[in-house]
Protein backbone atom coordinates (compact mmCIF):
# COMPACT_ATOMS: atom_id res chain seq x y z
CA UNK A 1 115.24 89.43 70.56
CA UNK A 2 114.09 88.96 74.23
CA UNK A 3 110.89 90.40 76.03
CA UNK A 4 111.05 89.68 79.94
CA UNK A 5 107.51 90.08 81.69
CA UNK A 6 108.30 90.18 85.37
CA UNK A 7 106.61 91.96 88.51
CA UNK A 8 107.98 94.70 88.31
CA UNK A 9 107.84 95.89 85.23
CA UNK A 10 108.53 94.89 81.31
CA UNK A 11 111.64 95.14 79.47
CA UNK A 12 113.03 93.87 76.31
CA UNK A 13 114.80 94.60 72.95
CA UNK A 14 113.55 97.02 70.99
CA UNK A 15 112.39 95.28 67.43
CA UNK A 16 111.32 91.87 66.53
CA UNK A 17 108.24 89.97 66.33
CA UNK A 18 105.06 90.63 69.22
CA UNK A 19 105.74 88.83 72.13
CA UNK A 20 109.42 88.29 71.48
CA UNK A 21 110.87 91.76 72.32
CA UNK A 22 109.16 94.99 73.41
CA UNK A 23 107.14 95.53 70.11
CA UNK A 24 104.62 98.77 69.91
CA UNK A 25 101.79 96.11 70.38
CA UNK A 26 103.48 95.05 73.79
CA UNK A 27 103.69 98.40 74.92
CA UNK A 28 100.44 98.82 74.22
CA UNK A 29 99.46 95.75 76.15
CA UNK A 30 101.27 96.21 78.80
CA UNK A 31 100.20 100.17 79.09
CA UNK A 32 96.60 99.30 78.91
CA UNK A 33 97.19 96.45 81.56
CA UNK A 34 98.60 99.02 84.05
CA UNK A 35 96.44 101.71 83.92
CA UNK A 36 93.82 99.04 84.31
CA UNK A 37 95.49 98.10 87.76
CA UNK A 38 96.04 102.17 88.65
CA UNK A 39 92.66 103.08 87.81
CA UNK A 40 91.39 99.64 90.02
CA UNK A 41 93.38 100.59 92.83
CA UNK A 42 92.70 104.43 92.96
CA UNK A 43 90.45 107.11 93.10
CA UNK A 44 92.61 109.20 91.25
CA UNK A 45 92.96 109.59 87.14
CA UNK A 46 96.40 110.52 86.38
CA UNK A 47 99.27 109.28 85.60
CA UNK A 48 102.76 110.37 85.15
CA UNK A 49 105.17 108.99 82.67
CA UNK A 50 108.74 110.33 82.03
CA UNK A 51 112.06 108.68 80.18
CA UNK A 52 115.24 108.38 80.11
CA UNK A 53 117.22 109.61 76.70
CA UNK A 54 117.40 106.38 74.48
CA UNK A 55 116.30 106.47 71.17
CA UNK A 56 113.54 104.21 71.37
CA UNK A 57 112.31 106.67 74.22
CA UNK A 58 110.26 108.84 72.42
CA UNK A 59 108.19 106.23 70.58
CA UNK A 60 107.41 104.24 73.63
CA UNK A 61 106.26 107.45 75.22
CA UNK A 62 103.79 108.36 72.74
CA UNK A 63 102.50 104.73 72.70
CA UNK A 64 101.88 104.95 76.38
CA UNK A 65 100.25 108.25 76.76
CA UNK A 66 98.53 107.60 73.64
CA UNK A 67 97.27 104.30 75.65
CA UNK A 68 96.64 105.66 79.09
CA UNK A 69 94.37 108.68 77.48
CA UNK A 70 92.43 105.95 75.77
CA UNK A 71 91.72 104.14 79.30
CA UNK A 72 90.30 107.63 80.37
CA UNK A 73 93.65 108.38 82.31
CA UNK A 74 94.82 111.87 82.62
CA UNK A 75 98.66 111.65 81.42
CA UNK A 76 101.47 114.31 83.02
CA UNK A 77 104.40 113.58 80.58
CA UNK A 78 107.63 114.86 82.01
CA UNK A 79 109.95 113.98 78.76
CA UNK A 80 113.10 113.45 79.79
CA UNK A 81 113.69 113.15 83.31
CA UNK A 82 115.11 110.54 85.56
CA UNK A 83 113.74 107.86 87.71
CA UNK A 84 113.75 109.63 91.55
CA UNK A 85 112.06 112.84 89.71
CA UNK A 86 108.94 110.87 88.03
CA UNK A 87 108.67 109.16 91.72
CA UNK A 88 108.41 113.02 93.24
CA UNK A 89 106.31 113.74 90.84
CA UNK A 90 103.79 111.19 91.14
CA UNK A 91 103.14 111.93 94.62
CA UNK A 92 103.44 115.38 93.74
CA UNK A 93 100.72 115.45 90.98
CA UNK A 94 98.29 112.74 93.45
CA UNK A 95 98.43 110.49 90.90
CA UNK A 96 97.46 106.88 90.90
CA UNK A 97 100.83 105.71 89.00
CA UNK A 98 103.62 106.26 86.92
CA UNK A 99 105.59 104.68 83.98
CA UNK A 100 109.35 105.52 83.90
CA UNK A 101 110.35 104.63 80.44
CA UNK A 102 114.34 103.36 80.81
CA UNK A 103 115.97 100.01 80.87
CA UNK A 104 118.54 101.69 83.61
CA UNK A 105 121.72 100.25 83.05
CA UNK A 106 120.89 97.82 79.41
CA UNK A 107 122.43 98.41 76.34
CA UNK A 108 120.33 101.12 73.89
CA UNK A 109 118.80 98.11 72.12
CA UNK A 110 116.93 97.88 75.50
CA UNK A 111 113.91 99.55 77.02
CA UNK A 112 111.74 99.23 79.85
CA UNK A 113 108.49 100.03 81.54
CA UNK A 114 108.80 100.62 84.94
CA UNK A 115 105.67 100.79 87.51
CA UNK A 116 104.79 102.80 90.33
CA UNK A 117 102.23 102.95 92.26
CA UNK A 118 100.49 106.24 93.79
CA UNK A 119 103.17 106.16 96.89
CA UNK A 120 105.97 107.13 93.86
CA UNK A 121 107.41 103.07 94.64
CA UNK A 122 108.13 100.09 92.48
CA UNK A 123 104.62 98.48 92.60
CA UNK A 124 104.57 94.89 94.60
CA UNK A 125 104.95 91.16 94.15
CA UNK A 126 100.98 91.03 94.27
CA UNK A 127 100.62 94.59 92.22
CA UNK A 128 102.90 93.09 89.58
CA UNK A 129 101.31 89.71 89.53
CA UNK A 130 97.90 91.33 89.52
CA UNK A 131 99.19 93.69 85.85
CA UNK A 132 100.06 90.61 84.68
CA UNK A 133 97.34 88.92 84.42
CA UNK A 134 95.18 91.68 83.32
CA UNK A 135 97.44 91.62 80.12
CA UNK A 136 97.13 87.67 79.73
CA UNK A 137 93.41 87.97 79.53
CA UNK A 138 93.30 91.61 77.81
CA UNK A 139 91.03 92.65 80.76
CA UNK A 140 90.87 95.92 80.04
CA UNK A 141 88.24 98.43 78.71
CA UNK A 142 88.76 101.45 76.94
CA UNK A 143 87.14 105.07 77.21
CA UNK A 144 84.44 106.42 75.17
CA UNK A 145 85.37 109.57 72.98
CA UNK A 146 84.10 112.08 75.50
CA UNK A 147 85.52 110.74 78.33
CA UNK A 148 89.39 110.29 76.57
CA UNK A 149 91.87 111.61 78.63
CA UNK A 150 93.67 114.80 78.91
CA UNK A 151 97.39 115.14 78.14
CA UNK A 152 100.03 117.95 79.40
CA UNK A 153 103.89 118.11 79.50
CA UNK A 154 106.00 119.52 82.47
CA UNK A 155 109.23 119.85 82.60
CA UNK A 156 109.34 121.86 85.34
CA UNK A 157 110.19 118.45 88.20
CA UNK A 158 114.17 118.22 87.60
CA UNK A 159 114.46 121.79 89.15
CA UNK A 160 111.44 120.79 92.13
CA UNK A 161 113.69 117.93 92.88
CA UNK A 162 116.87 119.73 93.00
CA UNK A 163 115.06 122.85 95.18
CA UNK A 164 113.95 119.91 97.30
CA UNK A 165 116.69 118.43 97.89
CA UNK A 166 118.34 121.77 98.85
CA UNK A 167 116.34 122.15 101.51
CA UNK A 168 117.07 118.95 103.38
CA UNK A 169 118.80 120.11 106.72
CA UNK A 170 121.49 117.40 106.50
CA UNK A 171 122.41 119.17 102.93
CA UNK A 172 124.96 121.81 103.51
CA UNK A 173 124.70 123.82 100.69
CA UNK A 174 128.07 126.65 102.66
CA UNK A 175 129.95 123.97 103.49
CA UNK A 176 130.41 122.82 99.95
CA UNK A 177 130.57 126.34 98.27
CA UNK A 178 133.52 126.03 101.04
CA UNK A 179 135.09 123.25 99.87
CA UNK A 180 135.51 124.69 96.17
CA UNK A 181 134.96 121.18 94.85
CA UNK A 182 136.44 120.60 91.46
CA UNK A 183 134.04 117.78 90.04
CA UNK A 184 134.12 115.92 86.64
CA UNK A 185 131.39 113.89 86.08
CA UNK A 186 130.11 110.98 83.20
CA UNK A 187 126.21 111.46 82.33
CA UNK A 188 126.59 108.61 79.83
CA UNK A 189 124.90 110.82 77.18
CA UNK A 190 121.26 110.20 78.69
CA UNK A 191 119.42 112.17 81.94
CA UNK A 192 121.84 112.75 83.81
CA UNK A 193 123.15 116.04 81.35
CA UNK A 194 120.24 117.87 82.31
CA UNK A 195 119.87 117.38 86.13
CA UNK A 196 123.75 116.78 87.44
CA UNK A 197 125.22 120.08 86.48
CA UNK A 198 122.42 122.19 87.57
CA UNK A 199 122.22 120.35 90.89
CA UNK A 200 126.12 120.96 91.62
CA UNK A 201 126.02 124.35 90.20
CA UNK A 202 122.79 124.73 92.87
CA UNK A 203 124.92 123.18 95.56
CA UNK A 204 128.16 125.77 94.74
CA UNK A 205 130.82 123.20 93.38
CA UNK A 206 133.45 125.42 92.17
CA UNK A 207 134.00 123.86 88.82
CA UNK A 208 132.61 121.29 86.55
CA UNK A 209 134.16 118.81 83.84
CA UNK A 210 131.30 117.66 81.69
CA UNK A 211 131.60 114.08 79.86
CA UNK A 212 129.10 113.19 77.95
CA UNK A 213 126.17 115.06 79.25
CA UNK A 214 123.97 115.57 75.89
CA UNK A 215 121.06 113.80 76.38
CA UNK A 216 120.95 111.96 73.04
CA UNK A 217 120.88 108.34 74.11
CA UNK A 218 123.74 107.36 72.46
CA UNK A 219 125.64 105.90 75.29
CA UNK A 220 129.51 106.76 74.85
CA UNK A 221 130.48 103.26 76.65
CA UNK A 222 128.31 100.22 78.16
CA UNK A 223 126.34 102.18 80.77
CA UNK A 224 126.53 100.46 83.77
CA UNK A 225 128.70 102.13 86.40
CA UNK A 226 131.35 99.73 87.03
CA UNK A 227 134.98 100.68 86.95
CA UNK A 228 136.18 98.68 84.44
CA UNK A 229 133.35 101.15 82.34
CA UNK A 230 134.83 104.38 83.30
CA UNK A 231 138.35 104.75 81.32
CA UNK A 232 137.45 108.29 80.49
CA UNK A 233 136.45 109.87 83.44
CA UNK A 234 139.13 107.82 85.10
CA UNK A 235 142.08 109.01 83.13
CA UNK A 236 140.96 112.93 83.78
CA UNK A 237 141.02 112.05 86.93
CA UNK A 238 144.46 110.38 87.13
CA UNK A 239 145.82 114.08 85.93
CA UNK A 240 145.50 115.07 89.42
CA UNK A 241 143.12 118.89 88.51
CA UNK A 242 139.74 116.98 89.93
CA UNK A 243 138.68 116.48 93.74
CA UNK A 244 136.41 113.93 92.32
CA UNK A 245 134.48 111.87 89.75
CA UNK A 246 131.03 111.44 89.63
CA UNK A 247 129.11 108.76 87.54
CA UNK A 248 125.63 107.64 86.92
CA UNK A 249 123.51 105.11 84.56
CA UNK A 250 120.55 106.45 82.07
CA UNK A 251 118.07 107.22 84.28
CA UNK A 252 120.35 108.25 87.52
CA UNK A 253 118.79 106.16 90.18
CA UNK A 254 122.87 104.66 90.91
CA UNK A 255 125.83 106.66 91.85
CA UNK A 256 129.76 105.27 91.66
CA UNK A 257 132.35 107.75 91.99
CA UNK A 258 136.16 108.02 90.93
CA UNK A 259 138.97 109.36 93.70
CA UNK A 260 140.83 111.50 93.59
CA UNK A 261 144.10 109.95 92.07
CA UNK A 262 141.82 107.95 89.72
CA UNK A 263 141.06 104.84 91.51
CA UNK A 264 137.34 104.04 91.92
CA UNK A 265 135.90 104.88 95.30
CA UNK A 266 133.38 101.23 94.75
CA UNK A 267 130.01 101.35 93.92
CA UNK A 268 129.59 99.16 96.88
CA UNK A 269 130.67 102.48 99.53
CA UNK A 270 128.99 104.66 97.91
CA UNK A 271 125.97 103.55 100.01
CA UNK A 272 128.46 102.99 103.20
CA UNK A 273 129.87 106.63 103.07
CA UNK A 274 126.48 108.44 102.59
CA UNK A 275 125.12 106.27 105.61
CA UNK A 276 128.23 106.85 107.90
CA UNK A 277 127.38 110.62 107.42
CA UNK A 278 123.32 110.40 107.87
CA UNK A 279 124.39 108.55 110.83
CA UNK A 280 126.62 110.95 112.10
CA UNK A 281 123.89 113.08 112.23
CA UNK A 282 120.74 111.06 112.57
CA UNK A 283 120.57 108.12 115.28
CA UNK A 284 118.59 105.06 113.20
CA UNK A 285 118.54 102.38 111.32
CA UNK A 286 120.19 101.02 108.45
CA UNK A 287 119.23 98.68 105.52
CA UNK A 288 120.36 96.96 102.14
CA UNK A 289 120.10 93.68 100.23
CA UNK A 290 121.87 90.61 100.98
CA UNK A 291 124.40 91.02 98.10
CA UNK A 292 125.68 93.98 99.35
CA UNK A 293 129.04 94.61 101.15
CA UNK A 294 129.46 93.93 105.49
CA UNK A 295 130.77 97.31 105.54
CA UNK A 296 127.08 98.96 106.28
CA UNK A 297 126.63 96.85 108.92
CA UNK A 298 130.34 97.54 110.55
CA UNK A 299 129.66 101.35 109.97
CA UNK A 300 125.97 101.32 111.39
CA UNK A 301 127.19 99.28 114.59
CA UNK A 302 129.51 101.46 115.03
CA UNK A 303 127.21 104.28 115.00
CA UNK A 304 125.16 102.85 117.38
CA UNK A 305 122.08 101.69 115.29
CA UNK A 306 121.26 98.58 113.75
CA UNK A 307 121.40 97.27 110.06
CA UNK A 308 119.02 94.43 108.67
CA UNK A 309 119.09 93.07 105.46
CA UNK A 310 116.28 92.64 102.64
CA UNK A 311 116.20 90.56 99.55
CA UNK A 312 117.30 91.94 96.44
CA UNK A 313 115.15 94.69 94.72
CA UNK A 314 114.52 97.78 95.51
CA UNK A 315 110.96 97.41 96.75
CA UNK A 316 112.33 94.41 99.07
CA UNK A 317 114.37 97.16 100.50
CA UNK A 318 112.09 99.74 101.23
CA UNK A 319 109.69 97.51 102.69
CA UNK A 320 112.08 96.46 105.35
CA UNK A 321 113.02 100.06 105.42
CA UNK A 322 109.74 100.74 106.40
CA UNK A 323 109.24 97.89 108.76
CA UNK A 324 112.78 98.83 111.01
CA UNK A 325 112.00 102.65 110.92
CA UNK A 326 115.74 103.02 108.63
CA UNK A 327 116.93 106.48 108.42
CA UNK A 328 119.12 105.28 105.61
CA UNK A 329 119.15 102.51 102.94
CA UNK A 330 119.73 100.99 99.78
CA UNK A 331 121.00 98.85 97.10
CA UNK A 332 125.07 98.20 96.97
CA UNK A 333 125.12 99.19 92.79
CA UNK A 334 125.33 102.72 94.22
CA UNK A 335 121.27 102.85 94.78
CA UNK A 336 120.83 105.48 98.09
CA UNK A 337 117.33 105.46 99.61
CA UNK A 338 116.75 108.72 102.04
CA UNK A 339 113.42 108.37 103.47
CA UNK A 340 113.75 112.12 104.04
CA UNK A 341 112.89 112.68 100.88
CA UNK A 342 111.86 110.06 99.65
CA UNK A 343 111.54 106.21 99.46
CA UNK A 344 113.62 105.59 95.77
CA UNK A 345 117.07 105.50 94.60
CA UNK A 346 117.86 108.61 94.11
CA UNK A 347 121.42 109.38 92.88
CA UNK A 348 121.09 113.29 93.03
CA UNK A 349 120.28 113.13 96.76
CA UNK A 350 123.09 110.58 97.29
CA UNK A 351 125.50 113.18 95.37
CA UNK A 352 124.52 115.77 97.64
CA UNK A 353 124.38 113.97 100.84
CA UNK A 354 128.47 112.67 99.59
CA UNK A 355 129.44 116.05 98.87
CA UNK A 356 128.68 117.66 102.26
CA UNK A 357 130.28 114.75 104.16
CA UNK A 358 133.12 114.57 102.01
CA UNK A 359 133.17 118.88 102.70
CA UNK A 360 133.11 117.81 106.32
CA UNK A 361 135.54 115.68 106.34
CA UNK A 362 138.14 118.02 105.03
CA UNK A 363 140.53 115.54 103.63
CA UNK A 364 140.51 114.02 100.06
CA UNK A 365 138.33 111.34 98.97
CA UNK A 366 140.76 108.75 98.99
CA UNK A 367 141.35 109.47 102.85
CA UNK A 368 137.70 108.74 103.22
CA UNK A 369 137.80 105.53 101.45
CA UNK A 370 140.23 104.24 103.31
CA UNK A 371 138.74 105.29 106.26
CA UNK A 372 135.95 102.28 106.00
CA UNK A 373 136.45 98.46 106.33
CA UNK A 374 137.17 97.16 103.19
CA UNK A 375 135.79 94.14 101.84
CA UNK A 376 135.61 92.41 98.72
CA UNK A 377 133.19 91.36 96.59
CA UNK A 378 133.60 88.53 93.93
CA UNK A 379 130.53 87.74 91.50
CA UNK A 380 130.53 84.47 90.15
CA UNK A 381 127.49 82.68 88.34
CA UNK A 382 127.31 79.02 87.34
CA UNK A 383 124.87 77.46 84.40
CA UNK A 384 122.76 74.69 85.03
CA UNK A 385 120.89 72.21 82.59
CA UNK A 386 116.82 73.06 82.57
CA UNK A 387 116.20 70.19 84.00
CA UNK A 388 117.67 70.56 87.00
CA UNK A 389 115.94 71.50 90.12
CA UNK A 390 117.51 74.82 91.31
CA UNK A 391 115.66 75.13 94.24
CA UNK A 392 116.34 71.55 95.44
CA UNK A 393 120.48 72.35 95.01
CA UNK A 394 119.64 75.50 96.88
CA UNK A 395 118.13 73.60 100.04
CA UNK A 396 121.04 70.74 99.79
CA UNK A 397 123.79 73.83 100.05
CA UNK A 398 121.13 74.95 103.49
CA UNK A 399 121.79 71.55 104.82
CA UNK A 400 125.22 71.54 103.97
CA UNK A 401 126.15 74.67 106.31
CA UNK A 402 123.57 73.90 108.62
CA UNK A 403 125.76 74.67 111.54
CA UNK A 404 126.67 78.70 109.67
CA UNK A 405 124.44 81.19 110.22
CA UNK A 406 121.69 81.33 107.24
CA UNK A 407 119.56 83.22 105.51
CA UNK A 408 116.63 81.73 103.19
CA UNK A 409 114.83 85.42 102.55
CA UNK A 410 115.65 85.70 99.06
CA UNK A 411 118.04 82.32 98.12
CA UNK A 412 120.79 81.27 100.41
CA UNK A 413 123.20 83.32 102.61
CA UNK A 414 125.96 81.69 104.35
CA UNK A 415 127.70 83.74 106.92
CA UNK A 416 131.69 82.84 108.11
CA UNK A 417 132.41 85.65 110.83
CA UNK A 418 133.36 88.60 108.30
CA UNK A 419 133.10 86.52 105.53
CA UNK A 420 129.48 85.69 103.38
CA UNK A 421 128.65 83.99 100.28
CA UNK A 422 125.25 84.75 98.84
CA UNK A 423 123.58 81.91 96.30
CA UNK A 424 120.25 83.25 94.53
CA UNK A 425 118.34 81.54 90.79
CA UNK A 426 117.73 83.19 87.89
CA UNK A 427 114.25 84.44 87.34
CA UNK A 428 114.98 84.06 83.88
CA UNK A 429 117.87 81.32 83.77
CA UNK A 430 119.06 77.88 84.64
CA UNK A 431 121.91 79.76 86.68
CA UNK A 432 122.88 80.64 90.16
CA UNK A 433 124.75 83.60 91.29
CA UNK A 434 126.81 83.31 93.67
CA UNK A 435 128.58 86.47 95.55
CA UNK A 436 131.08 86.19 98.17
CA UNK A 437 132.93 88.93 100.15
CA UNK A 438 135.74 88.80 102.54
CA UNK A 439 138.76 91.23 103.37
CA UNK A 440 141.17 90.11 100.80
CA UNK A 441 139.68 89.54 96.79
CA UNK A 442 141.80 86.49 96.67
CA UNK A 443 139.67 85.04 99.85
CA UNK A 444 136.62 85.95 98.42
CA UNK A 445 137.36 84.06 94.98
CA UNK A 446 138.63 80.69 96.96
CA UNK A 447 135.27 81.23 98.96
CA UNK A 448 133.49 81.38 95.61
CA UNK A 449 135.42 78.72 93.82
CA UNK A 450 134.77 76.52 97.11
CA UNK A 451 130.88 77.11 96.67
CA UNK A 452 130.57 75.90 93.15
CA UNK A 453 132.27 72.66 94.17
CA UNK A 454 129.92 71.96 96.24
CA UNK A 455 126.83 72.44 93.70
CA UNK A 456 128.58 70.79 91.48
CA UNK A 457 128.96 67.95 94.21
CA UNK A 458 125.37 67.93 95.05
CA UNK A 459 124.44 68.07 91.62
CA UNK A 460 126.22 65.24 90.75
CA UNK A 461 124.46 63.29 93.51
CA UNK A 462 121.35 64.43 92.39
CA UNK A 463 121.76 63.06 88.61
C-alpha cells in the first residue's frame, strides 16, 4: 500500500491502513486541509470537484464534498469530467479551488487529489507546502450546522469546454468537415468516452471508431499512453480504413496519437506539431520541461520565436509560460498548454488544434511526422543505496561537464550540440533518472549507458 503526500497534491492506493494508502480518513484529512488553505487564501466559498471514471471515484467524491460542506464551502460537483474542464470551471464558477479526483495515468488501484487554486492551476511549491502542514497539525475548523455548505451537481462543463474551444479562431471547424477525417480513438474506458466523440462530432470528423469509451473505470490496458500500450488501436489502424488514431489517459489532460499506417506519431511531437501550427499562425514564444524532446526548440527557431525550458511539472511550466509571454507550451507526455484558452493540459484543445493543422496540411499524418527533426529519447533510471547523497553525485556529474553547457533548474542538464542528457532524484526514491536524446536511439542509449558510468564512478569515490 503506498500514500505519497507531495505539493501538489495526494495520491495513493486505494485500501490499507490510515496513513499508508489513501484511506477515507486521509481523504478526509487532506480535504479538510485544502479547503482550509482555499478558504485562507480567498474571498470566495466554493469549490469545484470533478473525477475521472475509476471505481474508487465515487467514494472519494462523496468524502470530499461531504468534507468541504462541513468547512462551510459551497461544493459544485461536476461527476465525471476531465481535468482541463474542472480547471474551466473553476474560474468559471469564481471559485476559490478545485479537487480533480484522478490518479491520471496509475493503475485503478490508484487515486488522487489534485489541487487548484482559484486561477483553475496546479496550486504552488509554497500553496502545497502551506496544505501540508495544515494537515500535520489538523489546523482546521469546521462549520456550525447553519452555516454547512451548499451542494449542487453540473454536468453541463464538458459541452462549455467543447463550445469554447470551438470558438478559438485558430480552430477551423470547415477545414476539418473538409478533410472528412476518419478517426479511431482509445478512451481507456474512463472520461474521455464522454467528451472525445462529442468534441469530433462538434468539429465535423467524418467518422468515428470508438475503443473503449464507456466510462466505467475499468481500464482495458495499463493507461498510460505509450505505444507499447496501444496494440488495439494500433492494429485498426494498421488495416489502412483510419486517417488517424487518437489516445488519451483517465482524465484526458495527455494526447499520443497513432499514424496512419499504424506507427505511433510519439507522444513527444504531439506537443511539436500543435506548436509548429500555433506558430504558423501566431508569432511567440515557446516552452516545455527539460525532459522533453530538442525538436520544440528546432521548430520554434525556425519560426522565428524563442523556446525556454522549465523544470518538470506542469505548474513549473506555466510559470515560465507566463514569465516569456509563450503562445504555446507544455509537457512532452503529450500535455498541450494554449494560453488562449487556458493555462492546463488540455488534450481536447490539443486534438483540435492537430486536426486543423493536419487538415491544412493536406497530406497524411505520417508525411507530417516526418516532416519534423527527429530525435530520440531513451529513459533510463539507476537505484541508489539510502544512504547515499543524491544531491552530492548530482553536483560531482556538474563538475564533471563543467566545460558543456548546464542546467541546474530542476537536477542536471548536460547539453552536446543536438544531443542532451537530463539527470533529476526521486522525490520519493533513492534513484536518478536519467533521459538522453540524440538523432539516432542507439546514440541516445550509449549517451545514457555513458552517464551511469560515471555515477557509478563518482559513487564509488564517494564510498
Amino acid at each position: 500500500m503506498t500514500l505519497i503526500k507531495s505539493i501538489s497534491g495526494i495520491r495513493g492506493t486505494i485500501g490499507g491502513k490510515v496513513d499508508e494508502a489513501l484511506t477515507p480518513i486521509d481523504v478526509v484529512k487532506f480535504s479538510a486541509a485544502f479547503g482550509t488553505w482555499a478558504k485562507q487564501n480567498s474571498d470566495q466559498n466554493t469549490i469545484v470537484i470533478g473525477r475521472d471514471a475509476r471505481p474508487s471515484g465515487e467514494m472519494i467524491s462523496a468524502l470530499v464534498s461531504a468534507t468541504l460542506r462541513g468547512l462551510g464551502l459551497n461544493v459544485v460537483d461536476l461527476g465525471l469530467s476531465t481535468t482541463p474542464t474542472v480547471e474551466m470551471a473553476v474560474t468559471a464558477e469564481n471559485a476559490c479551488g478545485g479537487i480533480i479526483l484522478t490518479a491520471s495515468h496509475n493503475p485503478v488501484q490508484w487515486n488522487a487529489l489534485k489541487l487548484l487554486n482559484a486561477k483553475g492551476e496546479f496550486i504552488s511549491g509554497d500553496d502545497g507546502k502551506a496544505v501540508l502542514e495544515i494537515a500535520k497539525n489538523d489546523a482546521y475548523e469546521f462549520a456550525p450546522v447553519k452555516t454547512l455548505g451548499k451542494y449542487r451537481t453540473d454536468d453541463t462543463y464538458i459541452q462549455k469546454h467543447i463550445d469554447a474551444i470551438l470558438k478559438l479562431p485558430l480552430v477551423d471547424v470547415e477545414a476539418i468537415k473538409a478533410a472528412k477525417f476518419k478517426i479511431a480513438i482509445d478512451c481507456v474506458n474512463s472520461t474521455g468516452g464522454i467528451s472525445l466523440p462529442p468534441l469530433l462530432k462538434a468539429l465535423g470528423v467524418a467518422q468515428i471508431e470508438e475503443l473503449y469509451c464507456e466510462p466505467n473505470g475499468h481500464f482495458p490496458h495499463n493507461p498510460e499512453p505509450l505505444p507499447e500500450h496501444l496494440g488495439d488501436i494500433t492494429r485498426i489502424m494498421q488495416k489502412g480504413i483510419y486517417d488517424l488514431g487518437i489516445v488519451v489517459d483517465p482524465d484526458v489532460d495527455r494526447l499520443a496519437m497513432v499514424s496512419e499506417n499504424g506507427d505511433p506519431f510519439g507522444e513527444e511531437y504531439t506537443l511539436v506539431a500543435v506548436a509548429d501550427y500555433v506558430l504558423s499562425q501566431t508569432k511567440g514564444n515557446t516552452v516545455s520541461n527539460l525532459s522533453s524532446t530538442r525538436a520544440l526548440r528546432d521548430v520554434t527557431e525556425r519560426r522565428g520565436g524563442t523556446y525556454e525550458a522549465a523544470a518538470v511539472g506542469e505548474v513549473n511550466v506555466v510559470t515560465k509560460m507566463k514569465e516569456t509571454n509563450a503562445v504555446i507550451g507544455g509537457e512532452g507526455n503529450g500535455g498541450i498548454i494554449y494560453p488562449e484558452l487556458h493555462y492546463g493540459r488540455d488534450a481536447l484543445v490539443g486534438i483540435a488544434l492537430f486536426l486543423t493543422h493536419l487538415a491544412k496540411y493536406g497530406k497524411k499524418m505520417s508525411q507530417l511526422r516526418a516532416s519534423y527533426p527527429n530525435y530520440h529519447i531513451s529513459k533510463n533510471k539507476i537505484d541508489l543505496s539510502p544512504d547515499i547523497d543524491v544531491d552530492k553525485v548530482l553536483e560531482g556529474m556538474q563538475n564533471r561537464y563543467a566545460k558543456q553547457p548546464v542546467n541546474t533548474i530542476d537536477g542536471v542538464k548536460i547539453e552536446f550540440d543536438k544531443e542532451w542528457v537530463h539527470l533529476r532524484k526521486s522525490n520519493t526514491e533513492p534513484i536518478i533518472r536519467i533521459y538522453s536524446e540524440s538523432e539516432s536511439q542507439a546514440t541516445a542509449e550509449y549517451l545514457a549507458n555513458k552517464i551511469i558510468t560515471d555515477i557509478k564512478e563518482i559513487v564509488s569515490s564517494k564510498s
